[in-house]
C-alpha atoms as a PDB file:
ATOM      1  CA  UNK A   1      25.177 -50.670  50.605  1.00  0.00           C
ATOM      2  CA  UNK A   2      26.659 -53.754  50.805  1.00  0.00           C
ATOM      3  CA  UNK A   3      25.993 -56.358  54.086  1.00  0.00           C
ATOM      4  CA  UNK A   4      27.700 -59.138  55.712  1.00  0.00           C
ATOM      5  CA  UNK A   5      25.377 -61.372  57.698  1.00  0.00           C
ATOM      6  CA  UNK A   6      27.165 -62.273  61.270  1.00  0.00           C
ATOM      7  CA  UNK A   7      27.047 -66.078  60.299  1.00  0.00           C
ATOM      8  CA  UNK A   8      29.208 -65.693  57.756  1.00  0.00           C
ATOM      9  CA  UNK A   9      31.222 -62.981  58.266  1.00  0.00           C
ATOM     10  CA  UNK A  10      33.989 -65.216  59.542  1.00  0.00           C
ATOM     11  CA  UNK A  11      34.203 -66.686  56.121  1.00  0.00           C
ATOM     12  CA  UNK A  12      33.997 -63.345  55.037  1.00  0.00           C
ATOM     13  CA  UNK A  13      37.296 -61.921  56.462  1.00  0.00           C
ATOM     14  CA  UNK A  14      39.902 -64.956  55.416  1.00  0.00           C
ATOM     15  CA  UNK A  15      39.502 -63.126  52.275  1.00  0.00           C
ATOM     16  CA  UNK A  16      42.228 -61.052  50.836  1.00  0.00           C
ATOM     17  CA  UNK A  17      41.234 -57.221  51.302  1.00  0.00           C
ATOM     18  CA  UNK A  18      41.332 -56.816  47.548  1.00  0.00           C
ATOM     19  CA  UNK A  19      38.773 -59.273  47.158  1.00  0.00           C
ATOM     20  CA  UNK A  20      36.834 -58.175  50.220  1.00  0.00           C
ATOM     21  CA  UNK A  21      36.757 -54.607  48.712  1.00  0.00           C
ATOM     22  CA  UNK A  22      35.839 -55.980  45.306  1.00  0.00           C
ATOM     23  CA  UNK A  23      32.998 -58.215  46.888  1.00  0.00           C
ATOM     24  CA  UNK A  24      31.572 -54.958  48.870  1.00  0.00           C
ATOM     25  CA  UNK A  25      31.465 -52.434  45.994  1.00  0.00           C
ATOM     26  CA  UNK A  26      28.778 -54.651  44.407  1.00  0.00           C
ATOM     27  CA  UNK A  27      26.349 -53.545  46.681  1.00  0.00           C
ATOM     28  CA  UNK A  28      25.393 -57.254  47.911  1.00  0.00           C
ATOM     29  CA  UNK A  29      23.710 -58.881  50.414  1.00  0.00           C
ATOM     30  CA  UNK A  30      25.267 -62.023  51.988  1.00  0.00           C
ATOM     31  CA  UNK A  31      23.209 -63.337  53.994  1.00  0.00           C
ATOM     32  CA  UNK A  32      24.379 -67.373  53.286  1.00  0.00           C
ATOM     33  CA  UNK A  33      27.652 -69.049  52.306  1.00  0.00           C
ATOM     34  CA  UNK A  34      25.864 -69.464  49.300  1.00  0.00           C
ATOM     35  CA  UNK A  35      25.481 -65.729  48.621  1.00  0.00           C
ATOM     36  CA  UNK A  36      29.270 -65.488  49.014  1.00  0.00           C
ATOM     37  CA  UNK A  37      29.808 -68.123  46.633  1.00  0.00           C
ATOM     38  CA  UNK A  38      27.867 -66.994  43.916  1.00  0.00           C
ATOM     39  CA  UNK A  39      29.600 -63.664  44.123  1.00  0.00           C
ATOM     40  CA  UNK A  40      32.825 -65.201  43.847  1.00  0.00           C
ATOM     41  CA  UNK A  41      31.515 -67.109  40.975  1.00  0.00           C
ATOM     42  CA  UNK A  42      30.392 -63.890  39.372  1.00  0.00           C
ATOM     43  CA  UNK A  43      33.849 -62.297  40.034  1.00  0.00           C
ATOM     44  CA  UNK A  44      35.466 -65.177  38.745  1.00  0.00           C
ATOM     45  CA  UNK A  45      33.477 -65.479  35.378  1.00  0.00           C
ATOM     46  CA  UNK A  46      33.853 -61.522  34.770  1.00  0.00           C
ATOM     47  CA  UNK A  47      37.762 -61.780  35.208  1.00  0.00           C
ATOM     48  CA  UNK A  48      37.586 -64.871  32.759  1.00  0.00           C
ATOM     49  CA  UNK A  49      35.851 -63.141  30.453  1.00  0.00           C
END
């Protein structure tokens, strides 16, 4: 189960739904912008690819 720490979770919701969605069915933890970011990366490189 995927989780949204509080400090970011702001960040977390200016995100389109899709990507929200997408982000949560990887069963992360995001506990730092950093986390976030390296999802996105991840997302990113897999649509690239």
């Amino acid at each position: 189960m995927s989780y949204v720490a509080p400090a970011i979770k702001e960040k977390f919701e200016t995100l389109s739904t899709g990507l929200q969605n997408s982000i949560l069915e990887r069963d992360v933890r995001l506990n730092s912008l950093q986390d976030l970011i390296n999802v996105l990366e991840e997302i990113v490189s897999e649509a690239e690819g």
